[in-house]
N, C-alpha and C. Protein backbone atom coordinates (compact mmCIF):
# COMPACT_ATOMS: atom_id res chain seq x y z
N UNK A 1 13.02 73.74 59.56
CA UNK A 1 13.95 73.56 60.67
C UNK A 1 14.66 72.22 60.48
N UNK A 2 15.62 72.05 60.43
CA UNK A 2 16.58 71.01 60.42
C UNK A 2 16.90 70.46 61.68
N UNK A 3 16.49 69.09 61.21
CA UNK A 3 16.94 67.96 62.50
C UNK A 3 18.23 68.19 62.85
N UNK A 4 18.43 67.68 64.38
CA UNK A 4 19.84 67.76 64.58
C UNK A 4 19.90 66.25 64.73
N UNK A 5 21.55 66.36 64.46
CA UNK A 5 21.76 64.65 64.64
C UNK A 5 21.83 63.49 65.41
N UNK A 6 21.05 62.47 65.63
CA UNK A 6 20.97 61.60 66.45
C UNK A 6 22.73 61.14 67.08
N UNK A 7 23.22 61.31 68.18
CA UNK A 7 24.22 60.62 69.26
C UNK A 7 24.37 59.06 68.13
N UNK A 8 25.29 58.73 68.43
CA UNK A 8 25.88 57.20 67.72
C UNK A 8 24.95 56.01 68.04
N UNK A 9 25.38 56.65 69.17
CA UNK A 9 24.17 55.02 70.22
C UNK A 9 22.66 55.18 69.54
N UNK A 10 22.41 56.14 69.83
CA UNK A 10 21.22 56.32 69.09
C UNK A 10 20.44 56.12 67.71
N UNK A 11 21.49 56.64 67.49
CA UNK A 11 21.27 56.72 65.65
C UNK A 11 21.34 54.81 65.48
N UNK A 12 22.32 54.17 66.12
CA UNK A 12 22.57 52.89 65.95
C UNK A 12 21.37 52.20 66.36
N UNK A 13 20.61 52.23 68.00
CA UNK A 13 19.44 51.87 68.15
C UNK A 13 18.12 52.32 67.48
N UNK A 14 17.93 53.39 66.66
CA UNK A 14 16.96 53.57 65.85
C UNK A 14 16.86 52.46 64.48
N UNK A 15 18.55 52.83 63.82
CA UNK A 15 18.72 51.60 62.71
C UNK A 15 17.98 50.22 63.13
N UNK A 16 18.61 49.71 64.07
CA UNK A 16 17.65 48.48 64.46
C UNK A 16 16.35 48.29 64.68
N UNK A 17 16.37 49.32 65.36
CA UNK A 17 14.39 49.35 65.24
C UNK A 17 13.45 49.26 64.11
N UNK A 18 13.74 50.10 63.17
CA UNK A 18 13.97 50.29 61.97
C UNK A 18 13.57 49.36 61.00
N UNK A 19 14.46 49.09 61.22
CA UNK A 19 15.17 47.01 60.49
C UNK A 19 14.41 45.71 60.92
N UNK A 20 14.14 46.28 62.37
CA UNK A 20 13.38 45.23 62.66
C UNK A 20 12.38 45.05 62.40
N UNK A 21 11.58 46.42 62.77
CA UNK A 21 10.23 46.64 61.80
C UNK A 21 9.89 46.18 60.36
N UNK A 22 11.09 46.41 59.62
CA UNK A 22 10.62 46.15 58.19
C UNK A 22 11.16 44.77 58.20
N UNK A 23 11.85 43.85 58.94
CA UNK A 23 11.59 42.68 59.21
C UNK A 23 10.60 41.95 59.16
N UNK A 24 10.05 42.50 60.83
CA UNK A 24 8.54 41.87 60.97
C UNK A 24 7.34 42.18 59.94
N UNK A 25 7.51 42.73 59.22
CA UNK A 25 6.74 43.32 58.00
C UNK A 25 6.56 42.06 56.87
N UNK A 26 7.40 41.70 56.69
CA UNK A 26 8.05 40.89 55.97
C UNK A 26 7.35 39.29 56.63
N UNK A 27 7.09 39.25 57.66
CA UNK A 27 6.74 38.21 58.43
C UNK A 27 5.50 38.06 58.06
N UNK A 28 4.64 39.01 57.73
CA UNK A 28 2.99 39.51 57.24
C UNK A 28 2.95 38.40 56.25
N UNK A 29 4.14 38.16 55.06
CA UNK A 29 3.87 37.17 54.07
C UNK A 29 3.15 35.87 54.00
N UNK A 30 3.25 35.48 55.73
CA UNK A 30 2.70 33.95 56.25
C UNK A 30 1.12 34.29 56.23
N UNK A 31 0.74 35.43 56.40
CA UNK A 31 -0.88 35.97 56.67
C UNK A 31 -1.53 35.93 54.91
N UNK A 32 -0.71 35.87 54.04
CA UNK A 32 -0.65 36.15 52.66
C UNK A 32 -1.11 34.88 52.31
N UNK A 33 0.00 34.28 52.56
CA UNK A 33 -0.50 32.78 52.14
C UNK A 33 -2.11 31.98 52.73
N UNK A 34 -1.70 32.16 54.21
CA UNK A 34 -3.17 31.99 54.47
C UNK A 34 -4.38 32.47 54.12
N UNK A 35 -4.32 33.84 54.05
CA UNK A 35 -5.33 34.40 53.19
C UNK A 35 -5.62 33.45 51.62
N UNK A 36 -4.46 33.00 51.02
CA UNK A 36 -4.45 32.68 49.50
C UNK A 36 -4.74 30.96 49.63
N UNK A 37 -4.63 30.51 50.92
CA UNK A 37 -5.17 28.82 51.34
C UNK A 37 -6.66 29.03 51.59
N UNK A 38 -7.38 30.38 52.55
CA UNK A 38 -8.65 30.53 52.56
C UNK A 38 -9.61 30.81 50.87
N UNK A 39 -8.59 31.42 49.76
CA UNK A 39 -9.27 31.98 48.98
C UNK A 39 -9.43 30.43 48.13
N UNK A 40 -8.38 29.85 48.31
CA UNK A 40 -8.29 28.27 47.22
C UNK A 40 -9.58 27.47 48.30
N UNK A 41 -9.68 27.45 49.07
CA UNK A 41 -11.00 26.96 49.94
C UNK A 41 -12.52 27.28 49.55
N UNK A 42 -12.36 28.52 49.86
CA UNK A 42 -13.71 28.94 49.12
C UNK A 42 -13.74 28.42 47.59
N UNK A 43 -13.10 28.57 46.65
CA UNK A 43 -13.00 28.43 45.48
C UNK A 43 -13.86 27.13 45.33
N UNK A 44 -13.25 25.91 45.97
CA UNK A 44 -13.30 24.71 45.75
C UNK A 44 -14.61 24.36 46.34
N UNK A 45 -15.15 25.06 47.19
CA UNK A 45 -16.72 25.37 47.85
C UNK A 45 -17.34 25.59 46.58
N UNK A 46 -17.00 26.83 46.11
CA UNK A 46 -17.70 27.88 45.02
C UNK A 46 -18.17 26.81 43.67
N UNK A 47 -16.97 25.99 43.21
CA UNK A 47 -17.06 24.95 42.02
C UNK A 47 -18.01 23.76 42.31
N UNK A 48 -17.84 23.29 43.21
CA UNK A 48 -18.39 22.05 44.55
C UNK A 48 -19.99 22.12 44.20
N UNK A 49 -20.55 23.25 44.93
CA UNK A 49 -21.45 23.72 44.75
C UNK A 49 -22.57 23.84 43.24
N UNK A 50 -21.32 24.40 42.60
CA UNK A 50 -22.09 25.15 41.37
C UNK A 50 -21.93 23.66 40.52
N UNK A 51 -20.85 22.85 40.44
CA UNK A 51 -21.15 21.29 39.58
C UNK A 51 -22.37 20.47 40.27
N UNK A 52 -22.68 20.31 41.29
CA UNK A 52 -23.94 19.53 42.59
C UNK A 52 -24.94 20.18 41.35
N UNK A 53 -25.02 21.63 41.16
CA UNK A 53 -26.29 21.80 40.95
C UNK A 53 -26.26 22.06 39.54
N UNK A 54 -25.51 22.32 39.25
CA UNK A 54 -25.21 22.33 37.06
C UNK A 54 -26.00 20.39 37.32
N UNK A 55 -25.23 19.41 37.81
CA UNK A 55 -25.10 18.22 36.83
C UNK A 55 -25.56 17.09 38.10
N UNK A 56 -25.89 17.62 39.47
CA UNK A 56 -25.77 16.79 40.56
C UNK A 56 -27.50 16.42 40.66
N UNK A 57 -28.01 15.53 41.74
CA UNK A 57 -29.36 15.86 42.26
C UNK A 57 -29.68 16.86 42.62
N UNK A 58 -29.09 17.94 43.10
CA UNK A 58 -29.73 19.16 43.80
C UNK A 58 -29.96 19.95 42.44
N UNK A 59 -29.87 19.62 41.25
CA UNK A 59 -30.19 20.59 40.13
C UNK A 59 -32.05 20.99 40.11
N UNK A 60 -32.31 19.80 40.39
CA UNK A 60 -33.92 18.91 40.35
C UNK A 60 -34.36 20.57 41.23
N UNK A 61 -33.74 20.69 42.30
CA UNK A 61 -34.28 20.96 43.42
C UNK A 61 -34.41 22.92 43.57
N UNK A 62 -33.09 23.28 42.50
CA UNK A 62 -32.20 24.78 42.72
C UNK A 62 -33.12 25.29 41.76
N UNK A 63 -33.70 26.58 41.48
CA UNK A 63 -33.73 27.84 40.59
C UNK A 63 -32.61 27.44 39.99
N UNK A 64 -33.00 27.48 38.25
CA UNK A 64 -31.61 27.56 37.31
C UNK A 64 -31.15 28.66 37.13
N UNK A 65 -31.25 29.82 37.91
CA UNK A 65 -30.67 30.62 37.61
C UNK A 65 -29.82 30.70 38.83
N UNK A 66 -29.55 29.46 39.89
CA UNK A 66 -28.37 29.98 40.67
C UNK A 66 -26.83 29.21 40.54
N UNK A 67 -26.76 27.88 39.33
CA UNK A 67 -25.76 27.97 39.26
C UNK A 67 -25.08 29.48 38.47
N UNK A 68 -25.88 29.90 37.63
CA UNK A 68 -25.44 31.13 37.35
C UNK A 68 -24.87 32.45 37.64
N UNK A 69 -25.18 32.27 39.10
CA UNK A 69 -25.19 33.55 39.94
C UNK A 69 -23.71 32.99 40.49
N UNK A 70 -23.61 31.56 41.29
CA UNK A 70 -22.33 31.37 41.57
C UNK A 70 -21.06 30.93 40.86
N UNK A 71 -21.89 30.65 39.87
CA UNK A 71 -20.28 30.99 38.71
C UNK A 71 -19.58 32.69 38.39
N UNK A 72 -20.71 33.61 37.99
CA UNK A 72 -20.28 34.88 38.37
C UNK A 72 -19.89 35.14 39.63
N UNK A 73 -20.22 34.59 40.75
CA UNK A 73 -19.57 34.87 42.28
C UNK A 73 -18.03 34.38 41.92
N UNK A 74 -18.50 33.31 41.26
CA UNK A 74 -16.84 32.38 41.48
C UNK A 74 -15.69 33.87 40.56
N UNK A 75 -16.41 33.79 39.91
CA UNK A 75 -15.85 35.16 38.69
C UNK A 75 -14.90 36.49 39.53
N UNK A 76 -16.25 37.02 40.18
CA UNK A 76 -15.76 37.88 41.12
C UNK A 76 -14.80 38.07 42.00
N UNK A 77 -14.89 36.51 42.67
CA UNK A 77 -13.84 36.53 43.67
C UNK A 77 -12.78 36.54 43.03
N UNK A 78 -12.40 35.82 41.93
CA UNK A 78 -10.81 36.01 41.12
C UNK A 78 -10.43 37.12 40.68
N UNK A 79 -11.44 38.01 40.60
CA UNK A 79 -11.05 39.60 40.48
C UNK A 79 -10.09 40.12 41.58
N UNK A 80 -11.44 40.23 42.45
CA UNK A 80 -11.06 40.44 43.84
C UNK A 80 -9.71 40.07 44.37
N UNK A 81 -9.61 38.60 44.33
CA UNK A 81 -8.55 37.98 44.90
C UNK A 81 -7.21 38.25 43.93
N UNK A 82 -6.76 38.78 43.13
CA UNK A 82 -5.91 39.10 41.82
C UNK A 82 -5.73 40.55 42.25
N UNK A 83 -6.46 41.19 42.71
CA UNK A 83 -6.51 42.64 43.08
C UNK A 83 -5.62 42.79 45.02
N UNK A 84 -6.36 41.87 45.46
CA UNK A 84 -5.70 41.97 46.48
C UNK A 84 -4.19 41.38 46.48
N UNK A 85 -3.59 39.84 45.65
CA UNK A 85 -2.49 40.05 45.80
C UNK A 85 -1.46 40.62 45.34
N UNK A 86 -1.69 41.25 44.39
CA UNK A 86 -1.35 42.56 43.56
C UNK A 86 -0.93 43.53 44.68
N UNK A 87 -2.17 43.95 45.37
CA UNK A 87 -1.40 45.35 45.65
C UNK A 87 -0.69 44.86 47.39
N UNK A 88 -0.87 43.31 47.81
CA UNK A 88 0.33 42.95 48.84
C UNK A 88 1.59 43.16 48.06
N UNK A 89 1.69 42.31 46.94
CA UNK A 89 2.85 42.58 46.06
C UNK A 89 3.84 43.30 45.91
N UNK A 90 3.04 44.81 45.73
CA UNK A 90 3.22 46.42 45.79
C UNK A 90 3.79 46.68 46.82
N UNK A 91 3.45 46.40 48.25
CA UNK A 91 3.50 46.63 49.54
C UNK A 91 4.75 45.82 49.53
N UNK A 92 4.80 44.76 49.33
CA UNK A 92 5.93 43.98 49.88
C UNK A 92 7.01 44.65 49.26
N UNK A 93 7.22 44.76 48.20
CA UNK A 93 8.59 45.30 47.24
C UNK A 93 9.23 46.83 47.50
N UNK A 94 7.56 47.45 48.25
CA UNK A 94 7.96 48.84 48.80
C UNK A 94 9.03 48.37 50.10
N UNK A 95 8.45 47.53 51.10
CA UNK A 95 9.01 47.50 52.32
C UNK A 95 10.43 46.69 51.75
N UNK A 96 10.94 45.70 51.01
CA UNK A 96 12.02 45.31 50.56
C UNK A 96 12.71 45.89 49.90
N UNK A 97 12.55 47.21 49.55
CA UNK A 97 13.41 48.43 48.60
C UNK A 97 14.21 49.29 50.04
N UNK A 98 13.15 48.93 51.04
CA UNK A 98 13.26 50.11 51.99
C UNK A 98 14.67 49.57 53.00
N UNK A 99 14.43 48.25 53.06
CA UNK A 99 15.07 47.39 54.02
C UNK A 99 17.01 47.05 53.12
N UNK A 100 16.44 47.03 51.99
CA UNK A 100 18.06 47.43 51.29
C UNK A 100 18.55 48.24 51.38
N UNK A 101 17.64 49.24 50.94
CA UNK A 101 18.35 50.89 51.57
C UNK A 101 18.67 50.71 53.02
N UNK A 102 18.02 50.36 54.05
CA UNK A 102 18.84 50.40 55.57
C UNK A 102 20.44 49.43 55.37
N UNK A 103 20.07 47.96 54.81
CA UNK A 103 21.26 47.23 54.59
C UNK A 103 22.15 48.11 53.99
N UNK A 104 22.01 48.98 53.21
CA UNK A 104 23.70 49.54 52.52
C UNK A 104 24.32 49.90 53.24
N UNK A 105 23.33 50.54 54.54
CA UNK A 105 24.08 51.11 55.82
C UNK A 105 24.92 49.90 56.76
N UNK A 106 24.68 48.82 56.68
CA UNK A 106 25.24 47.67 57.46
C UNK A 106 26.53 47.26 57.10
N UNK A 107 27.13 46.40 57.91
CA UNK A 107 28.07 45.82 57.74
C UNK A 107 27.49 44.33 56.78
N UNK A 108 28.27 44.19 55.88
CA UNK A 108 27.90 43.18 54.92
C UNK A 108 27.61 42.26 55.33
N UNK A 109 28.12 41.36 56.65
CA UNK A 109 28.16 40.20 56.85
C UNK A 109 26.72 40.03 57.58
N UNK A 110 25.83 41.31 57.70
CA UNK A 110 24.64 41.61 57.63
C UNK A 110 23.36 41.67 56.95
N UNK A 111 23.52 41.57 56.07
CA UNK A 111 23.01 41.97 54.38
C UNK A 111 22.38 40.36 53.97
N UNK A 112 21.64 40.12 54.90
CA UNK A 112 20.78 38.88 53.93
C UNK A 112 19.72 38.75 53.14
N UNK A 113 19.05 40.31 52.89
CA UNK A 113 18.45 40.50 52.09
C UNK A 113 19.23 41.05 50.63
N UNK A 114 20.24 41.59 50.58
CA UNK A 114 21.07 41.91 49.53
C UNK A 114 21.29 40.45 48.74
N UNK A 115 22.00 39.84 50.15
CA UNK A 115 22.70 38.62 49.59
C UNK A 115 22.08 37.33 49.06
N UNK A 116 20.31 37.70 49.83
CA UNK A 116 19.59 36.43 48.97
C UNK A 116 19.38 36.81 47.65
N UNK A 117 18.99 38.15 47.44
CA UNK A 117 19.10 38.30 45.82
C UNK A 117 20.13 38.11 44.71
N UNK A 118 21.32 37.61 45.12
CA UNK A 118 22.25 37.46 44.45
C UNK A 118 22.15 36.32 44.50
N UNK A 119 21.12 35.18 44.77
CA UNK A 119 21.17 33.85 44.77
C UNK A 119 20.32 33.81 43.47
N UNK A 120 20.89 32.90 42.96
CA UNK A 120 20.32 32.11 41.29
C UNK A 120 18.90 31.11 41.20
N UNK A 121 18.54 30.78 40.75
CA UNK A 121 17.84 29.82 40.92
C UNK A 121 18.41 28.82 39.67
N UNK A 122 17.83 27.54 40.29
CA UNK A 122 18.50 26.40 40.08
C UNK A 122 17.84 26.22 38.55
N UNK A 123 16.72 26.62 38.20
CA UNK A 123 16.70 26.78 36.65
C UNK A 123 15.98 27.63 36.10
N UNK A 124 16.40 28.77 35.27
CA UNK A 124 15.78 29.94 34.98
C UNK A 124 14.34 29.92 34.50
N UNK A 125 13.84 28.89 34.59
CA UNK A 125 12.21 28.41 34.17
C UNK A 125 11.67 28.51 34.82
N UNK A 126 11.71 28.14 36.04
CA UNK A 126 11.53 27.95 37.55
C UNK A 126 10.33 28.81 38.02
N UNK A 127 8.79 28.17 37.87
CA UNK A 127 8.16 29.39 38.24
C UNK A 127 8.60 30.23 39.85
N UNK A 128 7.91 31.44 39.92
CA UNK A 128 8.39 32.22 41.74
C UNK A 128 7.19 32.48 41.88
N UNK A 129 7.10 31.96 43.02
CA UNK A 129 5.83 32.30 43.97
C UNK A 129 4.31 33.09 43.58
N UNK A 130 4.68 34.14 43.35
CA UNK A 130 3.99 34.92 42.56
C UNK A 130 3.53 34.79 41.84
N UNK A 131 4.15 34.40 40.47
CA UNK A 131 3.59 33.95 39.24
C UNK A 131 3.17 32.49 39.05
N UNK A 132 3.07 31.73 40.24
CA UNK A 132 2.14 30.32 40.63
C UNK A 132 1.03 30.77 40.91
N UNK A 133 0.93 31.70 42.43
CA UNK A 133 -0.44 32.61 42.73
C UNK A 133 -0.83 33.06 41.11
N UNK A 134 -0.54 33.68 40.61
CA UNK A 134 -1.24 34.68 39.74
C UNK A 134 -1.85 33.49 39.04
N UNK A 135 -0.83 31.97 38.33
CA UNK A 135 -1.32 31.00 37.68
C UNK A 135 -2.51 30.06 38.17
N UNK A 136 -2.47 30.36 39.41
CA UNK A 136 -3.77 29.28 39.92
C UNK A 136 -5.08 30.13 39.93
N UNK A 137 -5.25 31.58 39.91
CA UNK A 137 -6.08 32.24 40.07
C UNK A 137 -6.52 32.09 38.56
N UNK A 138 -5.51 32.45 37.84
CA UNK A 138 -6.12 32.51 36.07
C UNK A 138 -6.82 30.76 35.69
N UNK A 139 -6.24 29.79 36.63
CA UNK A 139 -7.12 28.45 36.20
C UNK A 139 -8.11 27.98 36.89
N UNK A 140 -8.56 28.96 38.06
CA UNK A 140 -10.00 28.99 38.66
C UNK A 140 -10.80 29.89 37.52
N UNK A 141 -10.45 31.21 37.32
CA UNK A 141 -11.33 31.81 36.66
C UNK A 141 -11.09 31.06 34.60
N UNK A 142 -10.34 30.31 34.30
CA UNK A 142 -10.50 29.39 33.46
C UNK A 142 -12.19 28.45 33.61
N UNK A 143 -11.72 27.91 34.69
CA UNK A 143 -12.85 26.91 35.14
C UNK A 143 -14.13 27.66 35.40
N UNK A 144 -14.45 29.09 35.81
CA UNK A 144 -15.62 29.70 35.85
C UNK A 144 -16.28 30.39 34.52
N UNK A 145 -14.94 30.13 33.16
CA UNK A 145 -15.68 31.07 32.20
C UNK A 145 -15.96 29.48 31.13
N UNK A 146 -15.38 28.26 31.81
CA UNK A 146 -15.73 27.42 30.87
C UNK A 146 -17.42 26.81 31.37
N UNK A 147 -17.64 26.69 32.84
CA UNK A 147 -18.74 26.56 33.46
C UNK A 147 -19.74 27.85 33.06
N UNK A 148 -19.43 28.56 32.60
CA UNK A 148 -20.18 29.99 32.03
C UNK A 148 -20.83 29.65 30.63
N UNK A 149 -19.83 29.38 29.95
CA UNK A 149 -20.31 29.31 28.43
C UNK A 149 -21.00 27.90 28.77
N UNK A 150 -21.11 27.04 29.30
CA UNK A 150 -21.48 25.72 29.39
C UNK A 150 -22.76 26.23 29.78
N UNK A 151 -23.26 26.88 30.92
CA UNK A 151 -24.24 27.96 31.03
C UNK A 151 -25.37 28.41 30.39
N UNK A 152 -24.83 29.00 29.39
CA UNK A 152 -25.09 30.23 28.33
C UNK A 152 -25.50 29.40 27.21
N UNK A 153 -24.28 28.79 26.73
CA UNK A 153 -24.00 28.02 25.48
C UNK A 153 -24.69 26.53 25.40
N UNK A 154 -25.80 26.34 24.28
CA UNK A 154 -26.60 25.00 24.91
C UNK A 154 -25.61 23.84 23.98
């Protein structure tokens, strides 16, 4: 059965709704970061911890087999945490594919998601956001496979 067509007004107040939604969607990104300030927190717990008892007084005191356990924890979580901003990633680029497609429908002088992508960056080296996240995660789990072999390796 085929929809019939939304009235002007209508069709016009749905667009916005719409738009706005995948707006506020977009707003989720601030929850991203915080999530990725809680995960650099723990981290720095996780290392904190596991150097105290690799090289600190509390070594005297720990089972040697638990800096071991929290260097593989530390391990894990960079999985984990690489996995989760990955598939925000996914999510985000879905809802920003979606929100261009509504913009084609707009009047241009509308279009600030079109129009930020046509912005340059000031030097094509320039890491983006993303590929900082992805870089700080690969130099925690750096630091957990060098505390590993240090570990392992007498």
């Amino acid at each position: 059965m085929k929809e019939l067509p939304l009235p002007q007004d209508d069709y016009n107040q749905a667009m916005r709704n719409v738009y706005q939604a995948a707006l506020d969607y977009l707003g989720v990104e601030s929850d991203d970061m915080a999530r990725f300030n809680a995960m650099l927190v723990a981290h720095a717990i996780l290392i904190g911890v596991s150097a105290s008892l690799m090289y600190g007084v509390a070594r005297k005191h720990a089972p040697a087999v638990v800096p071991l356990v929290l260097v593989l924890a530390g391990l894990a979580v960079c999985v984990a945490w690489w996995a989760a901003i990955e598939r925000g990633f996914k999510s985000q680029n879905r809802y920003v594919e979606f929100i261009k497609g509504l913009e084609a429908e707009l009047p241009e002088n509308l279009r600030f998601l079109t129009d930020g992508a046509k912005a340059k960056m000031i030097f094509p080296s320039t890491l983006t956001t993303r590929n900082a996240m992805r870089l700080v995660i690969g130099v925690f789990a750096l630091l957990y496979l060098a505390a590993l072999s240090h570990l392992v390796l007498p």
